[in-house]
N, C-alpha and C. Protein backbone atom coordinates (compact mmCIF):
# COMPACT_ATOMS: atom_id res chain seq x y z
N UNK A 1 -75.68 -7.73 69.08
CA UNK A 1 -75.37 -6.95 70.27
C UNK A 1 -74.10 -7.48 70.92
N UNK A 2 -73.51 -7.28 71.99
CA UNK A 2 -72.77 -7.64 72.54
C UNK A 2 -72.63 -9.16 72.78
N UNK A 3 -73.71 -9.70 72.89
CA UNK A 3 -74.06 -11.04 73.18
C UNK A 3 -73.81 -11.79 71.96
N UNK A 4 -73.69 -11.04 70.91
CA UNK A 4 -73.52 -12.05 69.78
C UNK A 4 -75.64 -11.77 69.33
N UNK A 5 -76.57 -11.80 69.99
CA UNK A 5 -77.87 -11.89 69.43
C UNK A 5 -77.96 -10.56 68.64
N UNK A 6 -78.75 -11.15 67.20
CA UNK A 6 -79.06 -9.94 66.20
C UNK A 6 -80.41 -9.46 66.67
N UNK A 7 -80.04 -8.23 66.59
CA UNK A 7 -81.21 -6.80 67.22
C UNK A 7 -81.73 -6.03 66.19
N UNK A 8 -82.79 -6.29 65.46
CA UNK A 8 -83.17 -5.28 63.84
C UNK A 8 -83.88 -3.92 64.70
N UNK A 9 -83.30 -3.14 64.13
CA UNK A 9 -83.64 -1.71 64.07
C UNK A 9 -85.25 -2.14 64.29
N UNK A 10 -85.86 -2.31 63.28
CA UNK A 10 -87.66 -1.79 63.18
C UNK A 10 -87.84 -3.17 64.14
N UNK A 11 -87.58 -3.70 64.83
CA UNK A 11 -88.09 -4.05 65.89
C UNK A 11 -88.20 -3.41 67.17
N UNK A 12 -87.00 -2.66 67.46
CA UNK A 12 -87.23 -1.53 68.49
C UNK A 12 -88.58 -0.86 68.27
N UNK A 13 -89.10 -1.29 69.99
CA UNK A 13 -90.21 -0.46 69.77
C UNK A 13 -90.55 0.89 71.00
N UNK A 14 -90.30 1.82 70.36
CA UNK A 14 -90.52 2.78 71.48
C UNK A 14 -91.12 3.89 70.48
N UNK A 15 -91.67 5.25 71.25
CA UNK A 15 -91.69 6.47 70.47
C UNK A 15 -90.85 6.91 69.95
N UNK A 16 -89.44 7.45 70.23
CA UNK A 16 -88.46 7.74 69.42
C UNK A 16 -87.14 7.16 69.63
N UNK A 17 -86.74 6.76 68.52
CA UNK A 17 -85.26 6.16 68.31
C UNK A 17 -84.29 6.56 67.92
N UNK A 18 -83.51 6.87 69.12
CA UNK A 18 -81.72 7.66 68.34
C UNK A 18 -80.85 6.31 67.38
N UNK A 19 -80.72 6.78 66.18
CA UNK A 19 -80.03 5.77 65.53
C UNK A 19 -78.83 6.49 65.82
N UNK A 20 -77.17 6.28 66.50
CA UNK A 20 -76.26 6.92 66.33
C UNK A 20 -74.88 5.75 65.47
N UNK A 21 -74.54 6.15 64.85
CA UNK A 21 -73.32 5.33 64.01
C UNK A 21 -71.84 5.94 64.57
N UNK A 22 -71.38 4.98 65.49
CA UNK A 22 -70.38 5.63 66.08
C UNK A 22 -68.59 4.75 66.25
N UNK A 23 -67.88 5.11 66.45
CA UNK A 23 -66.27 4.56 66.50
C UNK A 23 -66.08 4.43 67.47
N UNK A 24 -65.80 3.55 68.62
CA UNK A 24 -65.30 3.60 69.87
C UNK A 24 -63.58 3.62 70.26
N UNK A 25 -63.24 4.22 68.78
CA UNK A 25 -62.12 4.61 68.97
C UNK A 25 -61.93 6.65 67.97
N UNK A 26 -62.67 6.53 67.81
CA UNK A 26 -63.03 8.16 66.96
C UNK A 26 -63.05 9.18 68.48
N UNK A 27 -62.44 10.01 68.25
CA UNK A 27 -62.39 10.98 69.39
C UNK A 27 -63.54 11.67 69.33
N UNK A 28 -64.22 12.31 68.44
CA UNK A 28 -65.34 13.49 68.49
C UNK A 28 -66.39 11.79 69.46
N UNK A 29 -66.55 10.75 68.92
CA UNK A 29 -67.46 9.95 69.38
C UNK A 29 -67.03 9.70 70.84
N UNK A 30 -65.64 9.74 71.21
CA UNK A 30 -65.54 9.49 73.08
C UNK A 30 -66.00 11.19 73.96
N UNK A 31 -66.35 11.83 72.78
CA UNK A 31 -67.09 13.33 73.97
C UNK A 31 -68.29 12.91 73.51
N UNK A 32 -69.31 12.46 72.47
CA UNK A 32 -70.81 12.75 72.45
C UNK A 32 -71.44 11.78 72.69
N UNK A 33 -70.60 10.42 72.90
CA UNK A 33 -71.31 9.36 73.41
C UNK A 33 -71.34 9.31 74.80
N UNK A 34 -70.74 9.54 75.87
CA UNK A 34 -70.93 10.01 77.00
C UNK A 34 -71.76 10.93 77.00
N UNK A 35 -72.03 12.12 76.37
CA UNK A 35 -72.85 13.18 76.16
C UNK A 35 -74.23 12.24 76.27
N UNK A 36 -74.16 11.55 75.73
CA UNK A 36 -75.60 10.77 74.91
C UNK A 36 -76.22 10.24 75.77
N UNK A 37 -75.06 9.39 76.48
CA UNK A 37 -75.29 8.47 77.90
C UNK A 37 -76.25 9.20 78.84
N UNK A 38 -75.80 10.31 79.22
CA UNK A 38 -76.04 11.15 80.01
C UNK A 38 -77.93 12.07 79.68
N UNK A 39 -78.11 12.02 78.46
CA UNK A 39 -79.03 12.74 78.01
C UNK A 39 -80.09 11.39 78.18
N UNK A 40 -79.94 10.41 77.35
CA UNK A 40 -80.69 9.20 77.45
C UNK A 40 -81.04 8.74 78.81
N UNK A 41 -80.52 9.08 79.87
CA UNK A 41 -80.98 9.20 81.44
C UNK A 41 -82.10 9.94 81.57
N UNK A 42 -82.12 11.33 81.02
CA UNK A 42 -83.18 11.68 81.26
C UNK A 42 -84.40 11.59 80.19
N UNK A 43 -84.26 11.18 78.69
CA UNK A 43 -85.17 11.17 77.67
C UNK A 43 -86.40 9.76 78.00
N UNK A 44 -85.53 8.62 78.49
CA UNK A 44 -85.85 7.26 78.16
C UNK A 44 -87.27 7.25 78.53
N UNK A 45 -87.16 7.71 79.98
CA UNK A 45 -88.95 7.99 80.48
C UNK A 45 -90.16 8.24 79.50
N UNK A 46 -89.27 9.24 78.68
CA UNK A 46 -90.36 9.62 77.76
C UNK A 46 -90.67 8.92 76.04
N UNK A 47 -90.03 7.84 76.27
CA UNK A 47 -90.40 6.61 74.96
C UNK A 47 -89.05 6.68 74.20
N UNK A 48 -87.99 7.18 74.73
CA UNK A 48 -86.64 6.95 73.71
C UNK A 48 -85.86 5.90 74.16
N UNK A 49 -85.60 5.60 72.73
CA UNK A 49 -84.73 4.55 73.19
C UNK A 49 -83.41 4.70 72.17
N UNK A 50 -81.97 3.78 72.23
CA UNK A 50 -80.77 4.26 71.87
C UNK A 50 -80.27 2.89 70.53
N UNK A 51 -80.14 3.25 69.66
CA UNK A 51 -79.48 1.96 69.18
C UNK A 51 -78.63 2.55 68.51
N UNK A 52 -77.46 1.71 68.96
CA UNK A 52 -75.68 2.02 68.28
C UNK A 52 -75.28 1.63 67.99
N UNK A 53 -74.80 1.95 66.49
CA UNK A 53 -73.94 1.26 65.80
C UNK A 53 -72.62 1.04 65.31
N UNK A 54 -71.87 0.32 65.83
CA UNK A 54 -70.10 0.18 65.53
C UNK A 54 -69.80 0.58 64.21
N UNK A 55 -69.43 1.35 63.49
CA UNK A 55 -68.45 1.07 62.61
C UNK A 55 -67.65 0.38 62.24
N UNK A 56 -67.09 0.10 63.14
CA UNK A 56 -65.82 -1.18 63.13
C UNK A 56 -66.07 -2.15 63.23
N UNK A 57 -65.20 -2.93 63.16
CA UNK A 57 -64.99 -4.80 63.67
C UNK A 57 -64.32 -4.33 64.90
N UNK A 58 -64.13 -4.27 66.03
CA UNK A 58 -62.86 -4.44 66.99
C UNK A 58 -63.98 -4.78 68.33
N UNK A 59 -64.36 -5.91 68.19
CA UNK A 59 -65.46 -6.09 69.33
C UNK A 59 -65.13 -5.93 70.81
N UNK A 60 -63.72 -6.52 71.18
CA UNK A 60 -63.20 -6.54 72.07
C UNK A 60 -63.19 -4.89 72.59
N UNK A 61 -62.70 -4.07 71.71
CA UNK A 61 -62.48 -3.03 72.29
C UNK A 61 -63.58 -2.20 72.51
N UNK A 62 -64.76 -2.33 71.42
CA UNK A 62 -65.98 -2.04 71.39
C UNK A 62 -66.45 -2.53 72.67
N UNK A 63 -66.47 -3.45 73.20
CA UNK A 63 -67.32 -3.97 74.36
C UNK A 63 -66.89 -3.19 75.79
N UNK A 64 -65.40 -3.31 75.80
CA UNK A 64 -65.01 -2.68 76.44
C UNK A 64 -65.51 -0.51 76.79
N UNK A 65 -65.61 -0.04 75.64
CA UNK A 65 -65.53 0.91 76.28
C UNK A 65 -67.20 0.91 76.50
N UNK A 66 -68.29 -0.25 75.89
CA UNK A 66 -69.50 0.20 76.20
C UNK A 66 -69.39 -0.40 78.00
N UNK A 67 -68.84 -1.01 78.23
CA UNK A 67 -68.88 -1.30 79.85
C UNK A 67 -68.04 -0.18 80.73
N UNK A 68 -67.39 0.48 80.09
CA UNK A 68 -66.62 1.29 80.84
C UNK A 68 -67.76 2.91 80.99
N UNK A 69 -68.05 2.69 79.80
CA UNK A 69 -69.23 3.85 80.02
C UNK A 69 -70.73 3.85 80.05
N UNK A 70 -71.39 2.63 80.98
CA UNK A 70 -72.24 2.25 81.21
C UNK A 70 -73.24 2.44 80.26
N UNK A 71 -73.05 2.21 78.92
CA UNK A 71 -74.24 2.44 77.70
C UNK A 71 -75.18 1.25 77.85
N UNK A 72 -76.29 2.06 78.30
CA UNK A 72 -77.32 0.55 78.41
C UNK A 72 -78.50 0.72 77.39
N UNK A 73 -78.06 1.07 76.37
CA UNK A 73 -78.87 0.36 75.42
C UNK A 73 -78.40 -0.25 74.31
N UNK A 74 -79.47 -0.17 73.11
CA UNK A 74 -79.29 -1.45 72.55
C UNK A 74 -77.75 -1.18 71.56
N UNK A 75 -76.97 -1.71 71.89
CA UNK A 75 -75.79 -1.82 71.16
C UNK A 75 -75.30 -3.03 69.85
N UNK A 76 -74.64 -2.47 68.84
CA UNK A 76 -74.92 -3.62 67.63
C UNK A 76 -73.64 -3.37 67.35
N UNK A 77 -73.08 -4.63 66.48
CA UNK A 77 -71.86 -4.13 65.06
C UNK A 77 -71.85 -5.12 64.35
N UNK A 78 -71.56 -4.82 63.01
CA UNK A 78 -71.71 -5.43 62.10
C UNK A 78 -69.99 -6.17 61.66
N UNK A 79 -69.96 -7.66 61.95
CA UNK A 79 -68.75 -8.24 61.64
C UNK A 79 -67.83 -8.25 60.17
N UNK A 80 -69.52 -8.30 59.11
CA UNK A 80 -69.10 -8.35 57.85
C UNK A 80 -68.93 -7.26 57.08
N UNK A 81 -67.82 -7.30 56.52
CA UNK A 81 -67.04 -6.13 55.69
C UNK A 81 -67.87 -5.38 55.04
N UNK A 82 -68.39 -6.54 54.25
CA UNK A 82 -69.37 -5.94 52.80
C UNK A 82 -70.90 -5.34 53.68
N UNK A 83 -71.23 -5.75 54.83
CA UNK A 83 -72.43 -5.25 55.38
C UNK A 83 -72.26 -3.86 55.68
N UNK A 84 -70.88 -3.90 56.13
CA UNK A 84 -70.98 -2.74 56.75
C UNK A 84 -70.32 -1.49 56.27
N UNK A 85 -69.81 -1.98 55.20
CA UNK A 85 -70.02 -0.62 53.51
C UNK A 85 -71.25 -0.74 53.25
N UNK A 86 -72.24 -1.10 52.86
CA UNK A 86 -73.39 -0.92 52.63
C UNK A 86 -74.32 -0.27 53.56
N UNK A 87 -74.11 -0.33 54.98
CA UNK A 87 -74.49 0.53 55.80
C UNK A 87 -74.33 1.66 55.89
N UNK A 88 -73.18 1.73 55.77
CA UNK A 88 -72.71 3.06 55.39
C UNK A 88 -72.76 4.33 54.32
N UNK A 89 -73.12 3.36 53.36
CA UNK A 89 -73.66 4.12 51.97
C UNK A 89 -74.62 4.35 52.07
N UNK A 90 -76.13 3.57 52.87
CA UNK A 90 -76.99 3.70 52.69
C UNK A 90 -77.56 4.52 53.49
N UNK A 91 -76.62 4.99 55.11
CA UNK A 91 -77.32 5.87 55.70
C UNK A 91 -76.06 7.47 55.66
N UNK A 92 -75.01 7.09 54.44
CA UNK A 92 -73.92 7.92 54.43
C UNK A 92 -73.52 8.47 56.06
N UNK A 93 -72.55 7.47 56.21
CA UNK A 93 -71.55 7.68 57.32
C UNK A 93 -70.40 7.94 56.62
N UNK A 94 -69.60 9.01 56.20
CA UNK A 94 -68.27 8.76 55.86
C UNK A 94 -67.22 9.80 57.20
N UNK A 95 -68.06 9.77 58.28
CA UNK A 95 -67.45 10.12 59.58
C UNK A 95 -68.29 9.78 60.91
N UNK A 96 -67.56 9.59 62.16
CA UNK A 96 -68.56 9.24 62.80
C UNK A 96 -68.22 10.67 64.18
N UNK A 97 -69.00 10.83 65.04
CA UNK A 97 -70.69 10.07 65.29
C UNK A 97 -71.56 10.85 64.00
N UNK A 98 -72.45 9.81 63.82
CA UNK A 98 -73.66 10.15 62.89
C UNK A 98 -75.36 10.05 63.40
N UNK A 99 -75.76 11.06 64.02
CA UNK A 99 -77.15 10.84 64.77
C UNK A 99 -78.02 10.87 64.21
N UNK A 100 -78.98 9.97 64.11
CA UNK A 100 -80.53 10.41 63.52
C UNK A 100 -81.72 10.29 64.72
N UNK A 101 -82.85 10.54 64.63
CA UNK A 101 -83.67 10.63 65.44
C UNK A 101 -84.92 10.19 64.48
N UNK A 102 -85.04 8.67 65.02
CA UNK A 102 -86.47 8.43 64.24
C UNK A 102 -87.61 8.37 65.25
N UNK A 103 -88.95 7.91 64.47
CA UNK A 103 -89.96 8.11 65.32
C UNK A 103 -90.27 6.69 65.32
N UNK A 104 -92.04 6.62 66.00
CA UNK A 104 -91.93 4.77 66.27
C UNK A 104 -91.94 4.38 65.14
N UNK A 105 -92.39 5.04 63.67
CA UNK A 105 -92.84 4.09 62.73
C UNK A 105 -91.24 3.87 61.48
N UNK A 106 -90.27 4.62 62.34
CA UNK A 106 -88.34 4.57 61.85
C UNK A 106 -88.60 5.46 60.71
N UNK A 107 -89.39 6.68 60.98
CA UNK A 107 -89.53 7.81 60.03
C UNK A 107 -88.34 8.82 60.58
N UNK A 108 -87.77 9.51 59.93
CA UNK A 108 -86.17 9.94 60.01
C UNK A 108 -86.73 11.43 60.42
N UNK A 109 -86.74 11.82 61.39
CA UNK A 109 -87.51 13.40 62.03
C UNK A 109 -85.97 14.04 62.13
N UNK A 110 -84.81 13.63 62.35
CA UNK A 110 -84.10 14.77 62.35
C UNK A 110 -82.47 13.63 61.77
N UNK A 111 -81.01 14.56 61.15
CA UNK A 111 -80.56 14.01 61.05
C UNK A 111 -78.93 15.00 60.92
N UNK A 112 -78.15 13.70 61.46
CA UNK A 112 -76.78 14.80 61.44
C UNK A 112 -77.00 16.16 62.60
N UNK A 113 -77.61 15.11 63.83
CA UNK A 113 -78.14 15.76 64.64
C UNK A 113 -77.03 16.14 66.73
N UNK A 114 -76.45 16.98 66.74
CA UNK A 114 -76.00 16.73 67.95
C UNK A 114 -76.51 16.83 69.18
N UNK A 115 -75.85 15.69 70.56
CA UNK A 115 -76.76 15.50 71.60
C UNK A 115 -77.35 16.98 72.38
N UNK A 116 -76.65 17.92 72.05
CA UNK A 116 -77.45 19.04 72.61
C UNK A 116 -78.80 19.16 72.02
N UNK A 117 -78.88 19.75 70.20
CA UNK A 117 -79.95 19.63 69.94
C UNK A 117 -80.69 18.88 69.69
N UNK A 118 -80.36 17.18 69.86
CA UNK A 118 -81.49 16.11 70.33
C UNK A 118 -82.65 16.27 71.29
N UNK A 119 -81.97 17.02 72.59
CA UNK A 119 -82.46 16.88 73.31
C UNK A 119 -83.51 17.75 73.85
N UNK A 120 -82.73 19.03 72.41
CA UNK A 120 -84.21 20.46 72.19
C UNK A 120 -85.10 19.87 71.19
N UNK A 121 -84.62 18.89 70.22
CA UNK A 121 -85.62 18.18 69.39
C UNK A 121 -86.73 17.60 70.09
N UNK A 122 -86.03 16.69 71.05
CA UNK A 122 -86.85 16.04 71.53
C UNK A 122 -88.24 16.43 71.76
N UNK A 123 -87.59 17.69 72.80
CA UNK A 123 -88.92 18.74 73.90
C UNK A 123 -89.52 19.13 72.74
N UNK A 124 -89.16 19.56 71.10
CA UNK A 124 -90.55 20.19 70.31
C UNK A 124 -91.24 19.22 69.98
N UNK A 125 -90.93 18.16 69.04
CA UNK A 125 -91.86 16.73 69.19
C UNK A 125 -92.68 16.73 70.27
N UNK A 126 -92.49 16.12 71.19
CA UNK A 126 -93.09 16.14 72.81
C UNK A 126 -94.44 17.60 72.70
N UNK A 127 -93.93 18.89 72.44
CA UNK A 127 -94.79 19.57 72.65
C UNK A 127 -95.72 19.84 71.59
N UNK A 128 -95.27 19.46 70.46
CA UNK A 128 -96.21 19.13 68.77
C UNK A 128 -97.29 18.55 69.78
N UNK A 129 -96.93 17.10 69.86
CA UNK A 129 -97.88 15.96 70.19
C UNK A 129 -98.58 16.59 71.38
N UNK A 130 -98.59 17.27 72.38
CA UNK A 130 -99.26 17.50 73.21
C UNK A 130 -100.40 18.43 73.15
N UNK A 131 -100.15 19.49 72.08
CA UNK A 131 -100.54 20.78 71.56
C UNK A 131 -101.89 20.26 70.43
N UNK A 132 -101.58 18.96 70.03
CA UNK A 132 -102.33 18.43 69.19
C UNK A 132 -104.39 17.68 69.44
């Protein structure tokens, strides 16, 4: 995270988890991560939680714009080269932002997903489970 402390994905524990893979220098990512910011205000109540992932090495600048745009959750990046081609292959990022939406048990419910329809995802989940 920012702190330098390593944060594993399947330790997050909430009902649902936005995995987003993002550039804090990629333009489509400086409109939907604010977007995100903004949506995650109102989701969190209801068991979501945010974990983001740098693309890059550029920590400095990375840190920076997560303080400039008050992202308060869990934020990560990966320093090493070779980690973070392999990340990439394995959840195919070859552009960013890249959203997924897992559930608590990091089962992949939606993907290549934008913050608008996250946030209609969200409400059908929510109403599955209630209906149930």
């Amino acid at each position: 995270d920012t702190t330098g402390t390593y944060k594993e994905l399947y330790a997050v524990k909430s009902k649902y988890t936005v995995l987003i893979f993002w550039d804090h220098d990629c333009g489509h990512c400086k409109k939907e991560v604010p977007k995100l910011a903004e949506l995650y205000k109102k989701v969190k109540a209801k068991g979501v939680e945010v974990y983001a992932i740098e693309t890059e090495d550029k920590p400095a600048e990375w840190k920076k714009f997560i303080r400039e745009n008050n992202l308060n959750w869990i934020n990560v990046h990966e320093s090493d080269a070779y980690k973070r081609a392999v990340t990439k292959k394995i959840y195919d990022i070859y552009s960013t932002p890249v959203t997924y939406l897992l559930d608590e048990n990091k089962i992949i419910k939606a993907k290549r997903i934008d913050v608008e329809q996250l946030g209609n995802f969200i409400d059908i989940l929510e109403n599955e489970k209630s209906n149930k």
